[in-house]
Protein backbone atom coordinates (compact mmCIF):
# COMPACT_ATOMS: atom_id res chain seq x y z
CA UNK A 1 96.37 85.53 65.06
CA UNK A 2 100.01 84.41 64.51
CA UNK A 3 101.61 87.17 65.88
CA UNK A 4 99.59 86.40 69.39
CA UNK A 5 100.62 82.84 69.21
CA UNK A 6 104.06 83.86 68.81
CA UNK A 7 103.71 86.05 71.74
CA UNK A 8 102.37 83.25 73.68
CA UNK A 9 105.03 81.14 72.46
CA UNK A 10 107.42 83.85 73.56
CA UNK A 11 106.01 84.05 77.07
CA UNK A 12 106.12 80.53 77.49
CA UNK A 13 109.93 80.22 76.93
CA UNK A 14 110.59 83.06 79.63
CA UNK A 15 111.15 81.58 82.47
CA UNK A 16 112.30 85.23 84.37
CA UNK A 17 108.66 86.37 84.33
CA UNK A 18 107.64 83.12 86.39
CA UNK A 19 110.18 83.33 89.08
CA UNK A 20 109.11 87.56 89.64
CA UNK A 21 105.50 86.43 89.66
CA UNK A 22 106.33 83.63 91.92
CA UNK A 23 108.25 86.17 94.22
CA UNK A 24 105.41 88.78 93.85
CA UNK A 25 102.52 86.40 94.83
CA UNK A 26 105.02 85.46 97.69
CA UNK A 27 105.08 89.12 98.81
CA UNK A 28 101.40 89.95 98.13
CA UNK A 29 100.62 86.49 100.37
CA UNK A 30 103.14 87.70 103.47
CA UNK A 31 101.66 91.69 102.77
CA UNK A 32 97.99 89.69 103.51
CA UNK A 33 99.23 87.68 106.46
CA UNK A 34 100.73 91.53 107.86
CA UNK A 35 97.34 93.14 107.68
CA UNK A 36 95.27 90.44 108.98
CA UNK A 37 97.75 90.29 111.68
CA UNK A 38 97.59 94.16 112.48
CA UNK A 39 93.72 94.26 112.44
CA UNK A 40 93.44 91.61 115.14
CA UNK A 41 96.68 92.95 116.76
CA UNK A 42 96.58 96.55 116.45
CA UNK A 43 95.15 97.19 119.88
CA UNK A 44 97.24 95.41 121.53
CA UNK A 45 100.24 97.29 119.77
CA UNK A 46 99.12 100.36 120.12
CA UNK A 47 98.64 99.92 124.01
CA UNK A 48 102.24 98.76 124.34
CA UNK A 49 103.43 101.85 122.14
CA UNK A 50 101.86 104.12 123.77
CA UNK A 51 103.23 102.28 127.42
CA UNK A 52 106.89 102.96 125.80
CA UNK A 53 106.02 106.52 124.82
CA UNK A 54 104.64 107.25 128.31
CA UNK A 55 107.87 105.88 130.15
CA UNK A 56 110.11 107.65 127.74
């Protein structure tokens, strides 16, 4: 039991392991916002792909 509170205690005093899991739930939140944004966009995108591809 003291070695986990030590390793608690440990965690607690790094403060680099909150600022990457601050900048990973950052980058999970925008990879969310991408994916909701393709799903409701993707046809849309597609159709103006392919419009390039055609005229190319």
């Amino acid at each position: 039991m003291v070695l986990f509170n030590e390793f608690l205690a440990a965690l607690r005093r790094d403060e680099e392991g909150q600022g990457l899991a601050e900048y990973a739930l950052i980058l999970a939140l925008i990879a969310i916002v991408a994916i909701i944004a393709l799903i409701f966009l993707g046809g849309q995108v597609s159709g103006i792909l392919s419009t390039v591809g055609n005229s190319v």
